[in-house]
Structure formats: structure tokens, C-alpha cells
N, C-alpha and C. Protein backbone atom coordinates (compact mmCIF):
# COMPACT_ATOMS: atom_id res chain seq x y z
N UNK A 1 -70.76 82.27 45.63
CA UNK A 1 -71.04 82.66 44.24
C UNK A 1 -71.44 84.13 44.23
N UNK A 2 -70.54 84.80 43.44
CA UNK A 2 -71.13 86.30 43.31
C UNK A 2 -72.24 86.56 42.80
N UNK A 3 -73.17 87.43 43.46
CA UNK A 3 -74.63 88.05 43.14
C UNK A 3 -74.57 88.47 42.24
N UNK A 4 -75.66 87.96 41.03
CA UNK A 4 -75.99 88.37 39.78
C UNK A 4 -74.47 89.03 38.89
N UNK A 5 -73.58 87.91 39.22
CA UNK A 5 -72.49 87.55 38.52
C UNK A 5 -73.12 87.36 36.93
N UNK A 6 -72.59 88.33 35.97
CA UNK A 6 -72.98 87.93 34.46
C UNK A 6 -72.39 86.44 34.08
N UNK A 7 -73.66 85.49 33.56
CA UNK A 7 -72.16 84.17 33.34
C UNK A 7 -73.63 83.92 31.78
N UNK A 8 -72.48 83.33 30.98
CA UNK A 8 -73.63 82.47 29.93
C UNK A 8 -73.50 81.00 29.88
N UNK A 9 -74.51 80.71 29.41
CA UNK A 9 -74.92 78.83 29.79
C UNK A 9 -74.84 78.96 28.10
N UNK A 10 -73.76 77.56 28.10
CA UNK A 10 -73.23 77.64 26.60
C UNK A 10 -73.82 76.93 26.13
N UNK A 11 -74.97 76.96 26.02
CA UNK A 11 -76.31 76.11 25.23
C UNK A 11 -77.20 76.69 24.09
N UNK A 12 -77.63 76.39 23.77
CA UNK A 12 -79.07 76.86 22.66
C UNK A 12 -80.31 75.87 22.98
N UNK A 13 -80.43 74.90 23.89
CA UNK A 13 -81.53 74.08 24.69
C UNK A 13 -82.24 74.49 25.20
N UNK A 14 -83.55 75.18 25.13
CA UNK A 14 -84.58 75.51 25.58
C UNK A 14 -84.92 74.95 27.31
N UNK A 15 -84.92 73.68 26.59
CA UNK A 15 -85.14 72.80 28.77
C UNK A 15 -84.34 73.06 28.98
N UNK A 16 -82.98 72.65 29.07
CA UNK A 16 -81.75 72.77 29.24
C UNK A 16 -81.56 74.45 30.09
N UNK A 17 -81.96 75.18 29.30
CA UNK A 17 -82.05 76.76 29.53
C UNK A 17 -82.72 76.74 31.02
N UNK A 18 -83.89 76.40 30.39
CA UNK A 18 -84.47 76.62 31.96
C UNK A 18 -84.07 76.12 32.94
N UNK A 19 -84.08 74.79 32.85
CA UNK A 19 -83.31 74.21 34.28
C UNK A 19 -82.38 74.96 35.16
N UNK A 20 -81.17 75.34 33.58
CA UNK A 20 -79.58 75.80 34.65
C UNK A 20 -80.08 77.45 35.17
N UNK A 21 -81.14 78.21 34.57
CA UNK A 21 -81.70 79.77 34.95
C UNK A 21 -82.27 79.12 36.57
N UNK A 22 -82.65 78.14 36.76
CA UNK A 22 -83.60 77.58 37.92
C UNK A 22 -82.18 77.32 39.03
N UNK A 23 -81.48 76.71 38.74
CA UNK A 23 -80.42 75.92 39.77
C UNK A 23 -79.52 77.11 39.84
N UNK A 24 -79.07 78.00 38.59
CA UNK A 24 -78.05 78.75 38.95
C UNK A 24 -78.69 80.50 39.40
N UNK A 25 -79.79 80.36 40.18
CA UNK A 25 -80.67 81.58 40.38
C UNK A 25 -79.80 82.70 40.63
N UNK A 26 -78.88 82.90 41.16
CA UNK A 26 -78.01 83.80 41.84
C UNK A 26 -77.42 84.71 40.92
N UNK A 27 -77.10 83.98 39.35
CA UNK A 27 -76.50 84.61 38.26
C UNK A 27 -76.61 85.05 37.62
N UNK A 28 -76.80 86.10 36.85
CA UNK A 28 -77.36 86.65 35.56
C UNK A 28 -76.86 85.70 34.43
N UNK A 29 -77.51 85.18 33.94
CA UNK A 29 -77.21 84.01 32.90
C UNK A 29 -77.98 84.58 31.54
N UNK A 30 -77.41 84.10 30.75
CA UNK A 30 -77.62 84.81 29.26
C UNK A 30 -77.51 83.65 28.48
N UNK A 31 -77.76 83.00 27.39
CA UNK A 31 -77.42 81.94 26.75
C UNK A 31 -76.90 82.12 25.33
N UNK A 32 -76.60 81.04 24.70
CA UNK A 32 -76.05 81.09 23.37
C UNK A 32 -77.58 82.27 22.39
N UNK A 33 -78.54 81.40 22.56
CA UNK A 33 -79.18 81.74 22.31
C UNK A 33 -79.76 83.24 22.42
N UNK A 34 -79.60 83.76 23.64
CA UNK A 34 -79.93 85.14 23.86
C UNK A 34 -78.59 86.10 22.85
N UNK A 35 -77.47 85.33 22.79
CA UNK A 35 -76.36 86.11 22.42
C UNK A 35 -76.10 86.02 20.44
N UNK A 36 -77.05 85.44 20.05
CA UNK A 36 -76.81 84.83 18.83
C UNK A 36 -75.08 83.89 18.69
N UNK A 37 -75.18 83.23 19.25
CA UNK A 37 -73.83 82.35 18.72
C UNK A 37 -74.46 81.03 18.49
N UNK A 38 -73.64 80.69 17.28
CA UNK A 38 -73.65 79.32 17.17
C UNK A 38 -73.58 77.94 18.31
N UNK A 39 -74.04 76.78 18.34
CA UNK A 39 -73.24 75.70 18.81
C UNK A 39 -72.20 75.67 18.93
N UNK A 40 -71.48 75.01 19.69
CA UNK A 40 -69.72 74.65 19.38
C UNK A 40 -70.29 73.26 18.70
N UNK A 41 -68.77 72.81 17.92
CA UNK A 41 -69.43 71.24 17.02
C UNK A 41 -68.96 70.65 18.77
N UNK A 42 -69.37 69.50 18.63
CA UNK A 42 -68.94 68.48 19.57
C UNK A 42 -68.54 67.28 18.76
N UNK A 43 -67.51 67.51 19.38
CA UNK A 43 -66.08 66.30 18.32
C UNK A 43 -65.72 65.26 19.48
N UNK A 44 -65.80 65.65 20.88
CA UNK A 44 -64.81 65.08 21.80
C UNK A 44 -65.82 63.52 21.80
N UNK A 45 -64.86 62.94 22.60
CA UNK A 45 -65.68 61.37 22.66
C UNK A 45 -66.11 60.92 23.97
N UNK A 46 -65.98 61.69 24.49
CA UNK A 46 -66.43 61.84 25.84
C UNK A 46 -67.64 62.86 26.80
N UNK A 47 -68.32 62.77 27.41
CA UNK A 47 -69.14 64.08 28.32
C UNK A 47 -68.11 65.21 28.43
N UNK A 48 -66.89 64.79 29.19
CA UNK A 48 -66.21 65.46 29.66
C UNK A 48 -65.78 66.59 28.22
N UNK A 49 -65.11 65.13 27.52
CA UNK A 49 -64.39 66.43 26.16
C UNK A 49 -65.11 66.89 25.48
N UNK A 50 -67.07 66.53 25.77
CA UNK A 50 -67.55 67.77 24.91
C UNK A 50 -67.89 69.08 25.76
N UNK A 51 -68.21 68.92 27.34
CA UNK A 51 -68.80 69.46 27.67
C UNK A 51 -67.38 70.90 28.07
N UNK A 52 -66.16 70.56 27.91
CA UNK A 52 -64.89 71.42 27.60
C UNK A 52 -64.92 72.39 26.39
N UNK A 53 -65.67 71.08 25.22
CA UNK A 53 -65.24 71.89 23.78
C UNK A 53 -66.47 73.24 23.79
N UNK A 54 -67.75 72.68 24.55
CA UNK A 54 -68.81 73.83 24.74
C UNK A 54 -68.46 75.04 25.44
N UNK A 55 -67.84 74.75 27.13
CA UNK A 55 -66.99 76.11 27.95
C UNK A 55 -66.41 77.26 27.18
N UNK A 56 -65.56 76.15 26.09
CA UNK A 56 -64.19 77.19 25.36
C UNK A 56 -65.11 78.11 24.47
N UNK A 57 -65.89 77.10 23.65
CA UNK A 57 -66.15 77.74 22.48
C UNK A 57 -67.28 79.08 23.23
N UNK A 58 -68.18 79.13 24.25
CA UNK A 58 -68.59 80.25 24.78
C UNK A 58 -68.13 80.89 25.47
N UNK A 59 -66.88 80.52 26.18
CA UNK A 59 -66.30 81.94 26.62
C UNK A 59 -65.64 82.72 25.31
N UNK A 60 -64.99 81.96 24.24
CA UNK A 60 -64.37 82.82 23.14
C UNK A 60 -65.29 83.87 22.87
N UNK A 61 -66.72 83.05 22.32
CA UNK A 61 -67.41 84.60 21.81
C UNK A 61 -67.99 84.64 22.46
N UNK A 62 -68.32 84.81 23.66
CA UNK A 62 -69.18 85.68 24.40
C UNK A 62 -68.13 86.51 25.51
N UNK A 63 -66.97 86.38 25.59
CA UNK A 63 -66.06 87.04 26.26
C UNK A 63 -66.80 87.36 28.11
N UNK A 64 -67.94 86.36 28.39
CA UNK A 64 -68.14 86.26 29.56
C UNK A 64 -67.60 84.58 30.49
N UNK A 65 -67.63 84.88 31.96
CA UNK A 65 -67.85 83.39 32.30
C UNK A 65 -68.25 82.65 31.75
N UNK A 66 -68.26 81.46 31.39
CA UNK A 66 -68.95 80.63 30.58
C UNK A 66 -69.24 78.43 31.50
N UNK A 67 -70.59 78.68 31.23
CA UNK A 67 -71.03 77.52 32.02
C UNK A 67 -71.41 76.52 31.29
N UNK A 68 -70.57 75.51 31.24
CA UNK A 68 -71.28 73.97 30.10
C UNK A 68 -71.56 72.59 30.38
N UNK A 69 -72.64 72.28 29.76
CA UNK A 69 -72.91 70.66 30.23
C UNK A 69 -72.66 70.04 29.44
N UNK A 70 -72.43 68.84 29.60
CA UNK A 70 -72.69 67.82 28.53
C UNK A 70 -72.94 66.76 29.20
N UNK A 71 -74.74 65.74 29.06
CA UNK A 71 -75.23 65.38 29.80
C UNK A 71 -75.88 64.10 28.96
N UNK A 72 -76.10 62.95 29.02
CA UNK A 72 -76.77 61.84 28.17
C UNK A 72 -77.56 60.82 29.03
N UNK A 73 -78.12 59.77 28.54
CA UNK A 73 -78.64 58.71 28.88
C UNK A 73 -78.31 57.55 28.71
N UNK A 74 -76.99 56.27 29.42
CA UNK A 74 -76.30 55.56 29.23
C UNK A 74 -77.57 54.69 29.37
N UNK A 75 -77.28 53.20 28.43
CA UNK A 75 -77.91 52.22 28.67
C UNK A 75 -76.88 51.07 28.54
N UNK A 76 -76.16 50.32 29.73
CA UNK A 76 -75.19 49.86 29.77
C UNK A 76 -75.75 48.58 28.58
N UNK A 77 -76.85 47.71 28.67
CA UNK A 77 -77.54 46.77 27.91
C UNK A 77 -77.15 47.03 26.30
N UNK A 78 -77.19 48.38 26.13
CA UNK A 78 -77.43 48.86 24.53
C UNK A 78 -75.96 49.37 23.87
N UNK A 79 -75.09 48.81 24.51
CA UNK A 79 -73.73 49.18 24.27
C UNK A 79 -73.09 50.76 24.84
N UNK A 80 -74.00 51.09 25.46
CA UNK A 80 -74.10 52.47 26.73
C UNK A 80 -74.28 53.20 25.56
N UNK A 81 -75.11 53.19 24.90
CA UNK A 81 -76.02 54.02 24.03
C UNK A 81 -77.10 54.48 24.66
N UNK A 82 -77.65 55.58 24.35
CA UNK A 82 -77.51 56.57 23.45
C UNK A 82 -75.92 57.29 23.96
N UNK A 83 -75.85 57.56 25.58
CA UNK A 83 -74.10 58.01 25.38
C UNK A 83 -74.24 59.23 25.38
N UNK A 84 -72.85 59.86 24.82
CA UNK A 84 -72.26 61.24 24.10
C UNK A 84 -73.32 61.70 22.48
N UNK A 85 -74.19 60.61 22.30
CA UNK A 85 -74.77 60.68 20.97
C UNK A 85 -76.12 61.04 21.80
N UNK A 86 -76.50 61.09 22.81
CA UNK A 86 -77.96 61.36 23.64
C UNK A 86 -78.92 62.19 22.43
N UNK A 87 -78.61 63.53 22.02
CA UNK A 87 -78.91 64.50 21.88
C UNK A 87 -79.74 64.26 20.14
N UNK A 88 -78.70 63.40 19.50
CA UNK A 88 -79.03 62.94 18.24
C UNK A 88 -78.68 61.52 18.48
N UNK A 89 -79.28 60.78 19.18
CA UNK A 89 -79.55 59.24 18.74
C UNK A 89 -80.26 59.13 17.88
N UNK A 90 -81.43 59.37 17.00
CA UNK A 90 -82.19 59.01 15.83
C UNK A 90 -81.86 60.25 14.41
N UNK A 91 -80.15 60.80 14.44
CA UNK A 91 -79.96 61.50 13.44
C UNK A 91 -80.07 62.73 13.89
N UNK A 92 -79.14 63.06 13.33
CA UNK A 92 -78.87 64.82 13.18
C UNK A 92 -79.33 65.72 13.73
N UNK A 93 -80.66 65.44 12.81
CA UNK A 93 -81.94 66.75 13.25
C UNK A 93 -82.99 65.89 13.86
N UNK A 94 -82.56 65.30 14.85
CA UNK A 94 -83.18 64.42 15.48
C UNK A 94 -84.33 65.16 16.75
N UNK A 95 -85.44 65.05 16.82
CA UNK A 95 -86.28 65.98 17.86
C UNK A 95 -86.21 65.10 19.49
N UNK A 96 -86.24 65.42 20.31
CA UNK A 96 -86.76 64.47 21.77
C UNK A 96 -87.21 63.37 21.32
N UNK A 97 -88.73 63.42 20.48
CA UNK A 97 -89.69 62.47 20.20
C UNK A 97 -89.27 61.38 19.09
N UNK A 98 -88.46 61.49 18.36
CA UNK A 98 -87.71 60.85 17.41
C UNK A 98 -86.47 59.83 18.53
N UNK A 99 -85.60 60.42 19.17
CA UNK A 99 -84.94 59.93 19.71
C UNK A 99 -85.44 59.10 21.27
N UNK A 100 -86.74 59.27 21.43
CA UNK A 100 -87.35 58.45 22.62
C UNK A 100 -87.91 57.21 21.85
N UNK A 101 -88.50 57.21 20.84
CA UNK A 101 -89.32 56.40 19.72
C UNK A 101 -88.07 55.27 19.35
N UNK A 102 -87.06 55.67 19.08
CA UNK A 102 -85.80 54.62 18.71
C UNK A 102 -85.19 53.92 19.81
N UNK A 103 -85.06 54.91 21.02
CA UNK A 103 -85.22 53.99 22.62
C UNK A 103 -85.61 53.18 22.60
N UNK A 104 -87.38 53.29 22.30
CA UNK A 104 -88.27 52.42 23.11
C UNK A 104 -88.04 51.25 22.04
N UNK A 105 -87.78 51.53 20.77
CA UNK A 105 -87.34 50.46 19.54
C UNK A 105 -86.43 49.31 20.00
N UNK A 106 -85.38 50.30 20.77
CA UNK A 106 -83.95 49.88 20.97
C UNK A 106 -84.11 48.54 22.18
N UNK A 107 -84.67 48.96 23.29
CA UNK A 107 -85.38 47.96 24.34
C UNK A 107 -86.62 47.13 23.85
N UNK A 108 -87.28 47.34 23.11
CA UNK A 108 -88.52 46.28 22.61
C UNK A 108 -87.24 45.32 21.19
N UNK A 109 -86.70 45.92 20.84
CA UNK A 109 -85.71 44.88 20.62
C UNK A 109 -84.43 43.83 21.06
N UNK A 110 -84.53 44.47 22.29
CA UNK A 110 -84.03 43.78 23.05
C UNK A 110 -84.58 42.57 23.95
N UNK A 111 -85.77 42.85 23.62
CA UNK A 111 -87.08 41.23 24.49
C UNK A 111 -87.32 41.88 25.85
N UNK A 112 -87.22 43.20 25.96
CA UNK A 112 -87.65 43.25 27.48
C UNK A 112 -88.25 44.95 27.48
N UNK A 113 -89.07 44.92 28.46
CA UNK A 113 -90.22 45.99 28.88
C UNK A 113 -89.01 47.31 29.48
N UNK A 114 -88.02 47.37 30.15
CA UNK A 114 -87.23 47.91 30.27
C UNK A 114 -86.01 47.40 30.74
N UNK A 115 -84.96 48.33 31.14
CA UNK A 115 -83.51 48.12 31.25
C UNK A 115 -82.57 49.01 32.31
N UNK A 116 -81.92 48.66 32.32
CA UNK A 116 -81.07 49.25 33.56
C UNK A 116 -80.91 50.44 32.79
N UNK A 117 -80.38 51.91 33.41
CA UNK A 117 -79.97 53.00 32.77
C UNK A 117 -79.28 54.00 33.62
N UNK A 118 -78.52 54.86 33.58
CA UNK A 118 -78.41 56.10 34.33
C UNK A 118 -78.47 57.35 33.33
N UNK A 119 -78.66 58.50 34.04
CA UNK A 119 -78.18 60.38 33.79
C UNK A 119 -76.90 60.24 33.91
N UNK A 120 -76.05 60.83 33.31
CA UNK A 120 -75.02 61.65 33.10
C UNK A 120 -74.85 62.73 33.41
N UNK A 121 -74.30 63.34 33.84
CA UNK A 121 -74.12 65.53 33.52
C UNK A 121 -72.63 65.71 33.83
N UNK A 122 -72.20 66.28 33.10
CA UNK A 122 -70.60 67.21 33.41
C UNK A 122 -70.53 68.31 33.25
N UNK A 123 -70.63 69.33 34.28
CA UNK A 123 -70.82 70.57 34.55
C UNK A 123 -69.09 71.37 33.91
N UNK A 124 -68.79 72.29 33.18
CA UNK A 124 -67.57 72.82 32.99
C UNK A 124 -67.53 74.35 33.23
N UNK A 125 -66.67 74.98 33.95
CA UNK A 125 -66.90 76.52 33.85
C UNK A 125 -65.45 77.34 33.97
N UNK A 126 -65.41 77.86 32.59
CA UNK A 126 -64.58 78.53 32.57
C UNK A 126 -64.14 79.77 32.25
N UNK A 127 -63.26 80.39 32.68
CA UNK A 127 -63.51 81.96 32.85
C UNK A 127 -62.83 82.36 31.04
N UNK A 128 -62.22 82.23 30.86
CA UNK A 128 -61.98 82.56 29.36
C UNK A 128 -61.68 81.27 28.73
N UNK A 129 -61.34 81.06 27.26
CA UNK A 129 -61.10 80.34 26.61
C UNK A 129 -59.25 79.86 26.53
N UNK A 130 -59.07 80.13 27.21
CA UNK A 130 -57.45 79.98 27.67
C UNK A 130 -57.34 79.68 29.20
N UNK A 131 -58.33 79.29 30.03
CA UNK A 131 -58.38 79.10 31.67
C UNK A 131 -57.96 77.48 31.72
N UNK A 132 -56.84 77.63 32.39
CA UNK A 132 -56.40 76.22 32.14
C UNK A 132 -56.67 75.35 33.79
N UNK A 133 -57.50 75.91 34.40
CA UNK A 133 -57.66 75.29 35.65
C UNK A 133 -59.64 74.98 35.22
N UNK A 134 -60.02 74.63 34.58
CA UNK A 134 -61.82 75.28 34.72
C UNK A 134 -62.07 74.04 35.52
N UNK A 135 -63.30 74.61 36.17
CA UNK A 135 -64.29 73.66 37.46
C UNK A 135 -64.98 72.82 36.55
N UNK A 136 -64.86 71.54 37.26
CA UNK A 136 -65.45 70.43 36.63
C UNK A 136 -65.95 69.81 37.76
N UNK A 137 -67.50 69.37 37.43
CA UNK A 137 -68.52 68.98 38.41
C UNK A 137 -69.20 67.53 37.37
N UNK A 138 -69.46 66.89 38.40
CA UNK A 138 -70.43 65.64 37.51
C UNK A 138 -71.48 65.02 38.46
N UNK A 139 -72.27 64.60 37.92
CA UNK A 139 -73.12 63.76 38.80
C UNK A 139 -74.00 62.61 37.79
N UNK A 140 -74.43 61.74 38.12
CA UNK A 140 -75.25 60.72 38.23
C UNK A 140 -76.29 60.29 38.68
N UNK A 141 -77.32 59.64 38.11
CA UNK A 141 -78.65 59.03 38.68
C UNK A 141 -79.45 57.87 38.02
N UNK A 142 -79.34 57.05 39.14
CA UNK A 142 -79.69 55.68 38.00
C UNK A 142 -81.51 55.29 38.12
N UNK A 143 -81.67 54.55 37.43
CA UNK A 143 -82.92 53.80 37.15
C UNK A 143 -83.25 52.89 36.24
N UNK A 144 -84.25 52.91 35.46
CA UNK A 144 -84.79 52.26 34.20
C UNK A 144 -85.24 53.17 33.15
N UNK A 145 -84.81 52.50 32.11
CA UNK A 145 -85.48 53.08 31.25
C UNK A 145 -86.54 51.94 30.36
N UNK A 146 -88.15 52.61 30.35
CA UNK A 146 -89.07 51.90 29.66
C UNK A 146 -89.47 51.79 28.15
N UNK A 147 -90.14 51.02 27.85
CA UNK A 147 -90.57 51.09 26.70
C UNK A 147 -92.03 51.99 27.08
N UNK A 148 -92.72 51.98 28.05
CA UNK A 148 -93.90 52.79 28.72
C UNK A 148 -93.62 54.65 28.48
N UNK A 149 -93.95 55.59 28.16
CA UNK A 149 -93.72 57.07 28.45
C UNK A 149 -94.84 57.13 29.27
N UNK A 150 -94.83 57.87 30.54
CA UNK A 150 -95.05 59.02 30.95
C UNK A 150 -95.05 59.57 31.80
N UNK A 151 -95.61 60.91 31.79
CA UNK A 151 -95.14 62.41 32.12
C UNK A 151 -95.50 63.18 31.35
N UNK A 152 -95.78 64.46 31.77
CA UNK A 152 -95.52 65.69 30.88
C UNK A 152 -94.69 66.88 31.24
N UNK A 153 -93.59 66.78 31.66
CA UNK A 153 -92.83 67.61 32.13
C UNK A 153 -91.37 67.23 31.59
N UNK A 154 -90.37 67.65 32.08
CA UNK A 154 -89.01 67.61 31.45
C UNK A 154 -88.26 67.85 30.09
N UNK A 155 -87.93 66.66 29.64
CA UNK A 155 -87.29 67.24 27.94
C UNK A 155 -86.27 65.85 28.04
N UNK A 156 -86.42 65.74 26.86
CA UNK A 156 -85.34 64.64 26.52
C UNK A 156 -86.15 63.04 26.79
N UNK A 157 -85.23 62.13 27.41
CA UNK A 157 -85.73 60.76 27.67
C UNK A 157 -86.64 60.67 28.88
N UNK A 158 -86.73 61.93 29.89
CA UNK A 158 -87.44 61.95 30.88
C UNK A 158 -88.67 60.86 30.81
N UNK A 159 -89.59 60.95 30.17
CA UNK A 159 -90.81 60.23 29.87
C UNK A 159 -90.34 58.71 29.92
N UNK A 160 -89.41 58.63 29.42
CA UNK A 160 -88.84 57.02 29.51
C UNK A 160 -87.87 56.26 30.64
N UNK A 161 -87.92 57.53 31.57
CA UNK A 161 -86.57 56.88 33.05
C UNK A 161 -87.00 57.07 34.28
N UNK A 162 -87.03 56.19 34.32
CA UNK A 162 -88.01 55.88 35.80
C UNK A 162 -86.59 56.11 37.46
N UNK A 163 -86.63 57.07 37.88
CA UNK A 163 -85.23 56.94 38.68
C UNK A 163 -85.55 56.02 40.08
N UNK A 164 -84.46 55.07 40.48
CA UNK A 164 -84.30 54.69 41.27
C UNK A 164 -85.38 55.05 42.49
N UNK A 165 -86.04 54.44 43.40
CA UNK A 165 -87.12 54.60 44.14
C UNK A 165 -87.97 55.52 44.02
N UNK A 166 -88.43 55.55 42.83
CA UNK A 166 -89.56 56.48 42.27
C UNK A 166 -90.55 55.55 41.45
N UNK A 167 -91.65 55.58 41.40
CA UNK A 167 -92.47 55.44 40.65
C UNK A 167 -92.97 55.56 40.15
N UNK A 168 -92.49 56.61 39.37
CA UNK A 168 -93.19 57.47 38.19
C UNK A 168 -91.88 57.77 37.42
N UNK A 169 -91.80 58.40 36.08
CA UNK A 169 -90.96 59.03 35.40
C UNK A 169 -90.06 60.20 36.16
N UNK A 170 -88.98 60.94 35.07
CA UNK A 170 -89.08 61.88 35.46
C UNK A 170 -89.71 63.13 35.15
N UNK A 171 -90.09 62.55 33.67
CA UNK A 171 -91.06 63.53 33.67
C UNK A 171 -92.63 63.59 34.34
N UNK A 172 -92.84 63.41 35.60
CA UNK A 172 -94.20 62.78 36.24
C UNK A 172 -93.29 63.33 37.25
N UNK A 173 -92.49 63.63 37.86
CA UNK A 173 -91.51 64.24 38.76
C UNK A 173 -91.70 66.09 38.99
N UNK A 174 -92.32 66.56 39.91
CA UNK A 174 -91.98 68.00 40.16
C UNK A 174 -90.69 68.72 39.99
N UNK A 175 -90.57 69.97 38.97
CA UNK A 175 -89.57 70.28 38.37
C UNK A 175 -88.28 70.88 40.02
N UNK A 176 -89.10 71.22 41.27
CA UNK A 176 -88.30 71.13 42.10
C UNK A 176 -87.16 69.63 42.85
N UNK A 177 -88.61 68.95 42.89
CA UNK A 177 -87.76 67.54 43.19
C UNK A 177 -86.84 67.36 42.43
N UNK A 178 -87.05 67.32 40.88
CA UNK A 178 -85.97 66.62 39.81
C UNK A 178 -84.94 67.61 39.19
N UNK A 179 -84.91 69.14 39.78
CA UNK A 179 -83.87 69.68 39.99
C UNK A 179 -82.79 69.04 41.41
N UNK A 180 -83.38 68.82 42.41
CA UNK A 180 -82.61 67.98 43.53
C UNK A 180 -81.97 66.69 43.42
N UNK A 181 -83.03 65.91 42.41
CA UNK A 181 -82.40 64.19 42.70
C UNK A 181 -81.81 64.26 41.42
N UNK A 182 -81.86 65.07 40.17
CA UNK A 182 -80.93 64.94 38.98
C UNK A 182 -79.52 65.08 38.80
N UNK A 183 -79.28 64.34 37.70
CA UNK A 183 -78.10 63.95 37.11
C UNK A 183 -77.25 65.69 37.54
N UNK A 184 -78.08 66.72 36.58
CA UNK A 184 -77.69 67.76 36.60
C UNK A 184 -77.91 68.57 37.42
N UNK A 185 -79.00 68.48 38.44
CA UNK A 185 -78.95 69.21 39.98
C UNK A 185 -77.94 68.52 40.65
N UNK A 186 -77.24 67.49 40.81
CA UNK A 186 -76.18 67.02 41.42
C UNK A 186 -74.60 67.84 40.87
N UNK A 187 -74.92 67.72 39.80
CA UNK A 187 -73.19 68.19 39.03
C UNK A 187 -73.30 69.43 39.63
N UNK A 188 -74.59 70.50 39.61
CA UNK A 188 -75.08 71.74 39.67
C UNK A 188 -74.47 71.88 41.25
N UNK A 189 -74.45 71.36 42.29
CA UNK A 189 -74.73 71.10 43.41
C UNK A 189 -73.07 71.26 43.76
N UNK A 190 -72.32 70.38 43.38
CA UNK A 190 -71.13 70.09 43.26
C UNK A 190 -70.36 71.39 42.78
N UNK A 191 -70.78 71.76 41.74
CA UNK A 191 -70.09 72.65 40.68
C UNK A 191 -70.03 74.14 41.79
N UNK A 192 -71.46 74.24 42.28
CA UNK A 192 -71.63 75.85 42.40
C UNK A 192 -70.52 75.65 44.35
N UNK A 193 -70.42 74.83 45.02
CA UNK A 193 -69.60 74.64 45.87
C UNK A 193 -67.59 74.81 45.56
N UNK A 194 -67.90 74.34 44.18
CA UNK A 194 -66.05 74.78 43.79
C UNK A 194 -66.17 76.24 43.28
N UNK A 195 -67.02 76.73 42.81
CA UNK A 195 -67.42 77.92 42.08
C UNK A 195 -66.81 78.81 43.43
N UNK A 196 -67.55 78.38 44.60
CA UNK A 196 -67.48 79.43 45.94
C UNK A 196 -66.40 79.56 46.23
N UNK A 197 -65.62 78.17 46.42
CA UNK A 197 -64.35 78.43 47.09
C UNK A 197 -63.18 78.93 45.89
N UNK A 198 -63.74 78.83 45.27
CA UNK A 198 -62.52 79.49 43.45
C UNK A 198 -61.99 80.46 44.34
């Protein structure tokens, strides 16, 4: 990976932000946010076809590399909800805390304390908005998800997913460890290895 390679992380996610500034240290990374651009909408029905429709739409206007996730919390029990909808499971303008609150709804209506679950992440990176080869990375990480929160660290359902031989959340997880055993330190992991040999 080229040294302090300019690339932007096609996000406006605050955690999100930090994380990929943490995993992708090497890069000068800039975000939607630093650049004033909009979101891309996300139409696709898939991780994959949103985390494409995000690549395109930031390399167009930002006319740099462009790096995208699209990352959720499957609950195979709940019809693999929350899904591609992760972000706004409880509506639109839905906050973390709104969409963990309808979780824990979602499993206490289901008759049980928790449920099987995994991370998602699909890493996309593409050099312009016309790159018809772009690097695609993914990874996975399973556990439970509770009706219990806690933690105080992470973002999103963290507080509610207990990963596979852990006993604590992930948000109760050191932001180094759960850059290593995550959904998205894995894709990250994957991704920046095709990145090299590009």
C-alpha cells in the first residue's frame, strides 16, 4: 500500500470514520464528511450492491481513490434482520440507540434472552467511478445478540453482540482487539492485501 496514498472513506459515520483512519493508518484518508459531499442513496439490496453504489458515488465527486463499506447485523432468527437496513432499522432518522431499543424489542419478542447473530462488512475500492475491476474484501464474525447492553465503546449494535468466545460485548472489547477480531478488521485485512498486490 502506498505511503500516505490520498484515498477517501466514502462515509459520513463518525465511528465508522474512526475505525477505517485506525486500520487504514498508512493513508491519508479524508471522508465524505471532511469533503462536504452528500451520502450516496443506497438502493442496492445487497452489502455488496450498496457498498459499490457508495465506492462510485465517492470516487465521482471526490475525484480521489475511493474506499467503501457496507456493513450490518444479520439475525438469521429475525428474518436476517436488521440486514442491509442495519443503519435505519427503527426508521430513517433512526439514532444507534433507537435501533438497539427495537433489537432488544425484536428478541424479547421473540421469548428468548438472546439469539444467534453475525457482523457483516464488504470492503469496496475503487479508483474512479468507471473502474470496472474494484477490490472487494468481506469478512464476518459471529455471536449473540442480547437483550442485556453492555459496554461503552464502539457504535452501532456493539453493546448488544456478544462475539463468539468472548464474554463481554463488543463494546466492553478494546478498540485494538475489536479492530482484529471484527467483521470490518477482517474485510480491512483482506482488502489492504489485494490493495498491495493491485
Amino acid at each position: 500500500m502506498q505511503k500516505n496514498k490520498k484515498a477517501l472513506i466514502a462515509s459520513s459515520n463518525k465511528g465508522k470514520i474512526k475505525e477505517f483512519q485506525k486500520i487504514f493508518s498508512e493513508l491519508d484518508l479524508v471522508s465524505l464528511r471532511d469533503l462536504e459531499i452528500h451520502d450516496a442513496i443506497e438502493d442496492g439490496l445487497s452489502f455488496l450492491e450498496n457498498a459499490i453504489l457508495k465506492a462510485r458515488h465517492g470516487a465521482k465527486h471526490s475525484e480521489l481513490y475511493s474506499i467503501a463499506d457496507d456493513s450490518g447485523l444479520v439475525v438469521p432468527d429475525l428474518n436476517f434482520q436488521p440486514g442491509i437496513y442495519s443503519a435505519r432499522y427503527a426508521g430513517e432518522n433512526a439514532n444507534d440507540k433507537l435501533n438497539r431499543e427495537k433489537l432488544r424489542a425484536s428478541i424479547a419478542n421473540f421469548g428468548k434472552e438472546s439469539l444467534d447473530a453475525y457482523y457483516v462488512c464488504i470492503i469496496v475500492g475503487m479508483h474512479d467511478e468507471n473502474d470496472p475491476m474494484p477490490i472487494v474484501a468481506s469478512g464476518k464474525i459471529h455471536g449473540k445478540v442480547s437483550i442485556q447492553e453492555s459496554g461503552e465503546g464502539g457504535f452501532g449494535y456493539d453493546k448488544l453482540f456478544y462475539p463468539d468466545g468472548y464474554d463481554m460485548s463488543m463494546a466492553s472489547i478494546s478498540a485494538d482487539i475489536k479492530n482484529s477480531i471484527s467483521h470490518r478488521g477482517i474485510a480491512a485485512k483482506q482488502f489492504i492485501e489485494k490493495f498491495r498486490a493491485n
